[in-house]
N, C-alpha and C. Protein backbone atom coordinates (compact mmCIF):
# COMPACT_ATOMS: atom_id res chain seq x y z
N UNK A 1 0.85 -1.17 0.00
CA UNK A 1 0.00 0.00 0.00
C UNK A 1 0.90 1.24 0.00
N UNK A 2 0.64 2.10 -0.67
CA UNK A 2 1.38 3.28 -0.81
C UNK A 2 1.03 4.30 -0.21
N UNK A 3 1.95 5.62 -0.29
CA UNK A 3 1.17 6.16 0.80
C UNK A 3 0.19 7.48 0.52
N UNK A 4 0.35 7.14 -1.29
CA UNK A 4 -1.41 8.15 -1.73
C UNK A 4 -2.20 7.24 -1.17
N UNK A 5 -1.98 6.14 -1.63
CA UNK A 5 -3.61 4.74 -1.08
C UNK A 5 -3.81 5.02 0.37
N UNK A 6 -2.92 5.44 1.03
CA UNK A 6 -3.01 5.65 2.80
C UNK A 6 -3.87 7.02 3.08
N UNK A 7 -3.58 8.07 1.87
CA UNK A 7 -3.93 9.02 2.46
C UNK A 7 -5.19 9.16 1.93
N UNK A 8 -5.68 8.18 0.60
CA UNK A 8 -7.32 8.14 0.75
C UNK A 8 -7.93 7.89 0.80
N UNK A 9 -7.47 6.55 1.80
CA UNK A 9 -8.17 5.86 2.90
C UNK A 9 -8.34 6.74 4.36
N UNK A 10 -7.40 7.47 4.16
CA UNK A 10 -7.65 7.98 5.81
C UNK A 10 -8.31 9.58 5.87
N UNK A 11 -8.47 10.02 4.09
CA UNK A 11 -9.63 10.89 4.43
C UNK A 11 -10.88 10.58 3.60
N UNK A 12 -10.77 9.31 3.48
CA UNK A 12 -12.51 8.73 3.19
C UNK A 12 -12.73 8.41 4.66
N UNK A 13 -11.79 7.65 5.74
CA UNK A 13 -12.46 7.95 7.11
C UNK A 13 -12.98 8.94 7.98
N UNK A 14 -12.48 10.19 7.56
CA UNK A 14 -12.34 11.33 8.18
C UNK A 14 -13.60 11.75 7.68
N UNK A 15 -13.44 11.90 6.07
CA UNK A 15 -15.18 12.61 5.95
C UNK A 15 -16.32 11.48 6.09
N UNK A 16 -16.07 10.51 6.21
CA UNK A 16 -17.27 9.17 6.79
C UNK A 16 -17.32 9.48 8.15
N UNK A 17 -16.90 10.01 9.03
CA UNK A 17 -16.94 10.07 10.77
C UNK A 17 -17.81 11.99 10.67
N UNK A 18 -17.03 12.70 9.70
CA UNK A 18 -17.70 14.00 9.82
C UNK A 18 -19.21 13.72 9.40
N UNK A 19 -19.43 13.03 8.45
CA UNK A 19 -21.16 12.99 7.88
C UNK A 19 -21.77 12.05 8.99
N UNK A 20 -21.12 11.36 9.49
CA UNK A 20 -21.85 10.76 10.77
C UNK A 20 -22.45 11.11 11.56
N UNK A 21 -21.37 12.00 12.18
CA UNK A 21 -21.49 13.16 13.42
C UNK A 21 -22.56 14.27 12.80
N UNK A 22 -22.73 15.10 11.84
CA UNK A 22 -23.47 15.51 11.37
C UNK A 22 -24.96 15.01 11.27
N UNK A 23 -24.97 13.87 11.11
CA UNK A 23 -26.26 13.20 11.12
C UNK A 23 -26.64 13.10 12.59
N UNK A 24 -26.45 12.51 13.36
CA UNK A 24 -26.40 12.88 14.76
C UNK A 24 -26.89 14.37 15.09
N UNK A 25 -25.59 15.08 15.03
CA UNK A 25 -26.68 16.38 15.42
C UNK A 25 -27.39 16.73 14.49
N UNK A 26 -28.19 16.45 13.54
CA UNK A 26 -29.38 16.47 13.05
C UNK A 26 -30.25 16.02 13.59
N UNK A 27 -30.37 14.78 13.54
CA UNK A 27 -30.76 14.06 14.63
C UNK A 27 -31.50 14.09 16.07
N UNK A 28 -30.62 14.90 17.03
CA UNK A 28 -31.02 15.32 18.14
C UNK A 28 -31.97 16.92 17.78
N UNK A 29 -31.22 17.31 16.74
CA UNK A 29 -31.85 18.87 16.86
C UNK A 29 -33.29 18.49 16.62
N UNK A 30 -33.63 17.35 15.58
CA UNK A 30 -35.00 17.12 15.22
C UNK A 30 -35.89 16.65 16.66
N UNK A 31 -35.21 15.98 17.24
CA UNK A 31 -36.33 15.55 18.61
C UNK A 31 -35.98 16.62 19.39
N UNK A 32 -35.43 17.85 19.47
CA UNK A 32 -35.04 18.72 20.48
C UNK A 32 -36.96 19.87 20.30
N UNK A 33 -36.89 19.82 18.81
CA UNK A 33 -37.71 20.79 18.45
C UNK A 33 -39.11 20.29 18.31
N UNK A 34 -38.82 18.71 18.13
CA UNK A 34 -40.31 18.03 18.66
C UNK A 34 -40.69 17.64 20.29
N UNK A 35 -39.85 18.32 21.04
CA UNK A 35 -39.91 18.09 22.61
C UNK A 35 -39.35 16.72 23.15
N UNK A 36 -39.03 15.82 22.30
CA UNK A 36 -38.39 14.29 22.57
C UNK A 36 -36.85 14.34 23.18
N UNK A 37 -37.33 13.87 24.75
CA UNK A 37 -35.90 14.14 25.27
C UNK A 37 -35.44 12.22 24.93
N UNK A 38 -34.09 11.81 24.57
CA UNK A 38 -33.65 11.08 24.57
C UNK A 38 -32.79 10.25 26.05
N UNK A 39 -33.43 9.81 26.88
CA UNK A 39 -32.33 9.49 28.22
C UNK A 39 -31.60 7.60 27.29
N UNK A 40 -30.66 7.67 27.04
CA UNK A 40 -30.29 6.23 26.59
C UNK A 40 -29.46 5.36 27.78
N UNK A 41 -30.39 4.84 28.77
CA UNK A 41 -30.59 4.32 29.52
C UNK A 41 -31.49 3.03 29.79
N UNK A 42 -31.14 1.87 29.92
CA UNK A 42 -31.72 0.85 29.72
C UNK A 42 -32.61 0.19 31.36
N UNK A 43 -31.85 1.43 32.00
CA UNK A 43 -33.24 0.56 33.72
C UNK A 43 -34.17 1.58 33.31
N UNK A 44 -33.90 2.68 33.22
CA UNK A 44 -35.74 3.59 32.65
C UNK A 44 -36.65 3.47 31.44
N UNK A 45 -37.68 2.94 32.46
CA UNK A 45 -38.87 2.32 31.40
C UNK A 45 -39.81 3.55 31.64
N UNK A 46 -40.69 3.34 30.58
CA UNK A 46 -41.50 4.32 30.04
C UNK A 46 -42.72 4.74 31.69
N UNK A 47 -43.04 3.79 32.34
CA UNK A 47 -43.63 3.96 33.19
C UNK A 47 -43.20 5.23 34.10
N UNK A 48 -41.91 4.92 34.50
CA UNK A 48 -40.78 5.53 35.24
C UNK A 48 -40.73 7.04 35.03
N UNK A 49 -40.64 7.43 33.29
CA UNK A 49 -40.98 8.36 32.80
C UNK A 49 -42.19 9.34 33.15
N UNK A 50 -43.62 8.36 32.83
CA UNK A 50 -44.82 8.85 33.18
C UNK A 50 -44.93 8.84 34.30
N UNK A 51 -44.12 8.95 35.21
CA UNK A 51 -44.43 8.96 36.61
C UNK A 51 -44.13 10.32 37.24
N UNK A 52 -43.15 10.49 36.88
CA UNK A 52 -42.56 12.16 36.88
C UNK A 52 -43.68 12.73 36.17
N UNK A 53 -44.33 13.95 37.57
CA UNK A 53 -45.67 14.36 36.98
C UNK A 53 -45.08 15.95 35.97
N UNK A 54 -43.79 16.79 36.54
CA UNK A 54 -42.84 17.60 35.99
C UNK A 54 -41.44 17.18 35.25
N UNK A 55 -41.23 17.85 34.10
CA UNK A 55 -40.27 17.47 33.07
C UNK A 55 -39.59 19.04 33.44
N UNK A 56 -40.04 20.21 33.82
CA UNK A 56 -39.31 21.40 34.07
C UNK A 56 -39.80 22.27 35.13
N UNK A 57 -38.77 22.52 36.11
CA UNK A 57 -38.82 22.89 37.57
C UNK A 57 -37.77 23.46 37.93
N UNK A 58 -38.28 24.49 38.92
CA UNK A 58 -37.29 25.77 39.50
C UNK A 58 -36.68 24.93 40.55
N UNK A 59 -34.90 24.93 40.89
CA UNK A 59 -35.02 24.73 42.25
C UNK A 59 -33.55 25.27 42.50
N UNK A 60 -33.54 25.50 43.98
CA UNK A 60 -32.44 26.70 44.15
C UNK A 60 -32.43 27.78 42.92
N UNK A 61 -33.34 28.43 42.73
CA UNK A 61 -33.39 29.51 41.55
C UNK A 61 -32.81 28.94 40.19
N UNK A 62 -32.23 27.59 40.09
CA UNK A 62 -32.28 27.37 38.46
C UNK A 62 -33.22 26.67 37.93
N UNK A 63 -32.95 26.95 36.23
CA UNK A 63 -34.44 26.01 36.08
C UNK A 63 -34.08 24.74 35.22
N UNK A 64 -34.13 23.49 36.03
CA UNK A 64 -33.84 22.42 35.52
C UNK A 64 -34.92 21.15 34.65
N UNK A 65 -34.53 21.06 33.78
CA UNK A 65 -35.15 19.89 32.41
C UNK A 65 -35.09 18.66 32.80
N UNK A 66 -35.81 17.51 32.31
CA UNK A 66 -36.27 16.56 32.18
C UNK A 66 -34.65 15.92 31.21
N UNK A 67 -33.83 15.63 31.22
CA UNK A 67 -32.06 15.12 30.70
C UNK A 67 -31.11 15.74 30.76
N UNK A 68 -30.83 17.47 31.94
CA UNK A 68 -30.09 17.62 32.02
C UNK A 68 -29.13 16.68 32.77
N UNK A 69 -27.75 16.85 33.38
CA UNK A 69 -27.21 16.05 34.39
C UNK A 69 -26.50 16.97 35.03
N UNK A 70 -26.61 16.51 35.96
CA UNK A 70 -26.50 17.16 37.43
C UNK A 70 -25.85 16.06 38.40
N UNK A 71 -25.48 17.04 39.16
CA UNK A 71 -24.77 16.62 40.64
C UNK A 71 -25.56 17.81 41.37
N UNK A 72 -25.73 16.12 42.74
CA UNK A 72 -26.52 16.50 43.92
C UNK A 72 -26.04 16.49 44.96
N UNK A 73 -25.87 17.33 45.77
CA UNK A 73 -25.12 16.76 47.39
C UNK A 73 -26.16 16.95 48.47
N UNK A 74 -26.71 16.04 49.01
CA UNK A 74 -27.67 16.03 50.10
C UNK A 74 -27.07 16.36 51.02
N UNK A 75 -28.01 16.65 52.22
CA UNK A 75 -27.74 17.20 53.83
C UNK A 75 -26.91 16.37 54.46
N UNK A 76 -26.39 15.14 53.75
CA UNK A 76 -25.86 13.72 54.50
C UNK A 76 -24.47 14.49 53.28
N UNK A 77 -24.39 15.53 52.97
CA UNK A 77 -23.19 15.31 52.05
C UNK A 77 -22.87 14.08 51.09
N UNK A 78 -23.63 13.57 50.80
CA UNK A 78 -23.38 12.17 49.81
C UNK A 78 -23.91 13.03 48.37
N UNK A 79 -23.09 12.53 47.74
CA UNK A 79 -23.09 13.05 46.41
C UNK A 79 -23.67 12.08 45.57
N UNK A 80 -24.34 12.67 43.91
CA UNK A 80 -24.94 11.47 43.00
C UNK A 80 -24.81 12.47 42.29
N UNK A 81 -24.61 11.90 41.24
CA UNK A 81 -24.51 12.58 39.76
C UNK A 81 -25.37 11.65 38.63
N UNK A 82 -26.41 11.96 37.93
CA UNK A 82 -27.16 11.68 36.83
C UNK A 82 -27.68 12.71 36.07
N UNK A 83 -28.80 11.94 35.59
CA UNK A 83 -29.25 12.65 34.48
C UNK A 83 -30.80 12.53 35.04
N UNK A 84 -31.49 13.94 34.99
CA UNK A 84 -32.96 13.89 35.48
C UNK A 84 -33.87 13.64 34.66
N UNK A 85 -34.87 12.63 35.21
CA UNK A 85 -35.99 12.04 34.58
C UNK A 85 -37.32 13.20 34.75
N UNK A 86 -37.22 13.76 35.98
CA UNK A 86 -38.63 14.50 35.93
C UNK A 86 -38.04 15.15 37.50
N UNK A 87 -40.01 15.56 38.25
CA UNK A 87 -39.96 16.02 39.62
C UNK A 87 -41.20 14.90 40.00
N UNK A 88 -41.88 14.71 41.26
CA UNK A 88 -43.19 14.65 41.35
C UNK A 88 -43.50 15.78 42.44
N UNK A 89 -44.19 16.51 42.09
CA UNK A 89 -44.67 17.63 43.07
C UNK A 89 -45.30 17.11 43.94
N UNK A 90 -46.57 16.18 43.80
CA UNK A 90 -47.30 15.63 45.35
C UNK A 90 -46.44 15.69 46.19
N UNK A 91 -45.20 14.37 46.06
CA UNK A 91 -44.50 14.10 47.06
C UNK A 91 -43.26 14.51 47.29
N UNK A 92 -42.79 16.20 46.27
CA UNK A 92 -41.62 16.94 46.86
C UNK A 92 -40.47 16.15 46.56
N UNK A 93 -40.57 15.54 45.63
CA UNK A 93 -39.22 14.89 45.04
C UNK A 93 -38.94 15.02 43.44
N UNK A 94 -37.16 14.78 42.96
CA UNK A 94 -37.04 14.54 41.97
C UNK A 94 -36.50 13.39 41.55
N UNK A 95 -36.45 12.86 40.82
CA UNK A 95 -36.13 11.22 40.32
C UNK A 95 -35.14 11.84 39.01
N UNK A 96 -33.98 10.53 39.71
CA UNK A 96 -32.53 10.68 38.95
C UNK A 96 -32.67 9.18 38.37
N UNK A 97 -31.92 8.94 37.05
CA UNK A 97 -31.10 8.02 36.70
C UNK A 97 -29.38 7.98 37.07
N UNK A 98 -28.73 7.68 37.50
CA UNK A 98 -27.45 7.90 38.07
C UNK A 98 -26.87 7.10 36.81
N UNK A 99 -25.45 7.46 36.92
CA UNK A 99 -24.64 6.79 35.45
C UNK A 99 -24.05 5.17 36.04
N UNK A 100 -25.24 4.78 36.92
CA UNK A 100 -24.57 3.21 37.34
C UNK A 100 -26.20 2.37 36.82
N UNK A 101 -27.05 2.99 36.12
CA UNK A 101 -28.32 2.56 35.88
C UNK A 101 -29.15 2.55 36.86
N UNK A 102 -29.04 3.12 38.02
CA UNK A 102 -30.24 3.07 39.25
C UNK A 102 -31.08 4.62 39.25
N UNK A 103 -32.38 3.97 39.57
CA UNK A 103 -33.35 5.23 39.77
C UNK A 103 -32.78 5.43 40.99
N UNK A 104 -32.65 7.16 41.41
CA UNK A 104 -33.09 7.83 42.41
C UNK A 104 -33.76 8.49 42.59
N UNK A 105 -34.42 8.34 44.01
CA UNK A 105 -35.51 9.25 44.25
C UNK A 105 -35.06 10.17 45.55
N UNK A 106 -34.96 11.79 45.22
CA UNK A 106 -34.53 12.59 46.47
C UNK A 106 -35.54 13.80 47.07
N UNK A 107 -35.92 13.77 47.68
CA UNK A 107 -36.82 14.93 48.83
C UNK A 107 -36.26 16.32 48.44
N UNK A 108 -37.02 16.89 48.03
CA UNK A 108 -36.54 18.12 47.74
C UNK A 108 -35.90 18.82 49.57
N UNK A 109 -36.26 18.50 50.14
CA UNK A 109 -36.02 19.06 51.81
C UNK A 109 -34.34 18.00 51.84
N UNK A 110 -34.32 17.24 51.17
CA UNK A 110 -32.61 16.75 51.97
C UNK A 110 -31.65 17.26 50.79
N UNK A 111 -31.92 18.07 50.18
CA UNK A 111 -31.26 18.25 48.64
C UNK A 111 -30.58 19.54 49.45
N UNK A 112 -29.15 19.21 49.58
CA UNK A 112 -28.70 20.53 50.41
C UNK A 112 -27.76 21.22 48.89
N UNK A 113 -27.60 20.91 47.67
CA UNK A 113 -27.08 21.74 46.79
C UNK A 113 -27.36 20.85 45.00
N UNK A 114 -27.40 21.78 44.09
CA UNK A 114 -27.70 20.54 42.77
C UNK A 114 -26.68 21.41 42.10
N UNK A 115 -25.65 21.19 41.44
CA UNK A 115 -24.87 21.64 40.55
C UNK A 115 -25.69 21.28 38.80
N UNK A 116 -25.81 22.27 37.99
CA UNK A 116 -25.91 21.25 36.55
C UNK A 116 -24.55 21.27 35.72
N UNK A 117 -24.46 20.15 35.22
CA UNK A 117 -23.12 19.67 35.04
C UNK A 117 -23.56 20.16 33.28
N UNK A 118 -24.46 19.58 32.47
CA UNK A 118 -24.52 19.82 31.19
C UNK A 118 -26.21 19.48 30.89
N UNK A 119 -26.77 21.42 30.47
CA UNK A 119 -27.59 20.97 30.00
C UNK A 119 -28.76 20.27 28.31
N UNK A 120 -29.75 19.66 28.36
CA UNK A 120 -29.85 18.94 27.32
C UNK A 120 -29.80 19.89 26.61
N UNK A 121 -29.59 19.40 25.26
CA UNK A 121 -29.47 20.33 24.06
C UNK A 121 -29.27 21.72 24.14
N UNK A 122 -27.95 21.86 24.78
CA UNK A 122 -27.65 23.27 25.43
C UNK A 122 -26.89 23.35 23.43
N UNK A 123 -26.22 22.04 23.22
CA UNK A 123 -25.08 22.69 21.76
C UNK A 123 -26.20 23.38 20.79
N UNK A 124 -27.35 23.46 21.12
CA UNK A 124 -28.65 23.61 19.72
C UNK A 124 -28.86 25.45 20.17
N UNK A 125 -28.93 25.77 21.12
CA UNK A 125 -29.23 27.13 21.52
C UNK A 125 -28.64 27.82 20.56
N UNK A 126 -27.22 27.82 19.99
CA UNK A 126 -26.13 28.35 19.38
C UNK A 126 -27.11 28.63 17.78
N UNK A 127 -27.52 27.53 17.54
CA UNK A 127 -28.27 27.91 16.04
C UNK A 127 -29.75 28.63 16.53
């Protein structure tokens, strides 16, 4: 193999990974603007979803979405970091997926701080 044959092989990879990625964020922008949040997570089932009666809620003065991710540090100082499924207002809680596949469920009263780490389709604001 020579090393024109190398070099156009390795930018037929390059523009095959760019039209990829492109499709992708196409992709997301299309369910961003049809309201379809994507969590790709395999313990949250659709129930889980419909259970969270809020997808967007004020707390400590920010206003957090239904897939941003966040870090939480409760009054016990124990920390969790996921990605939010919803709130339920009856019972003063919000329900996490954590990046180990487990639901959490936290009391808005033991939630002593929520950092957001990255929110959903924050790269789409830009267009």
């Amino acid at each position: 193999m020579t090393i024109t044959n190398l070099q156009i092989l390795l930018i037929t990879f390059f523009v095959a990974s760019i039209i990829g990625y492109i499709c992708v964020v196409i992709k997301e922008k299309i369910n961003l603007k049809s309201n379809t949040i994507i969590i790709d997570k395999k313990s949250v089932t659709q129930d889980q979803i419909d259970e969270a009666e809020v997808k967007v809620f004020m707390l400590d003065g920010e206003e957090i979405k239904a897939g941003d991710e966040v870090k939480v540090t409760l009054s016990s100082n124990k920390r969790v970091e996921g990605i939010i499924i919803g709130a339920k207002m009856s019972k003063s809680e919000i329900v996490i997926v954590t990046h180990s596949d487990e639901i959490e469920k936290f009391k808005v009263d033991t939630i002593k701080r929520i950092k957001i780490i990255s929110k959903y389709g924050r790269f789409f604001k830009i267009f």
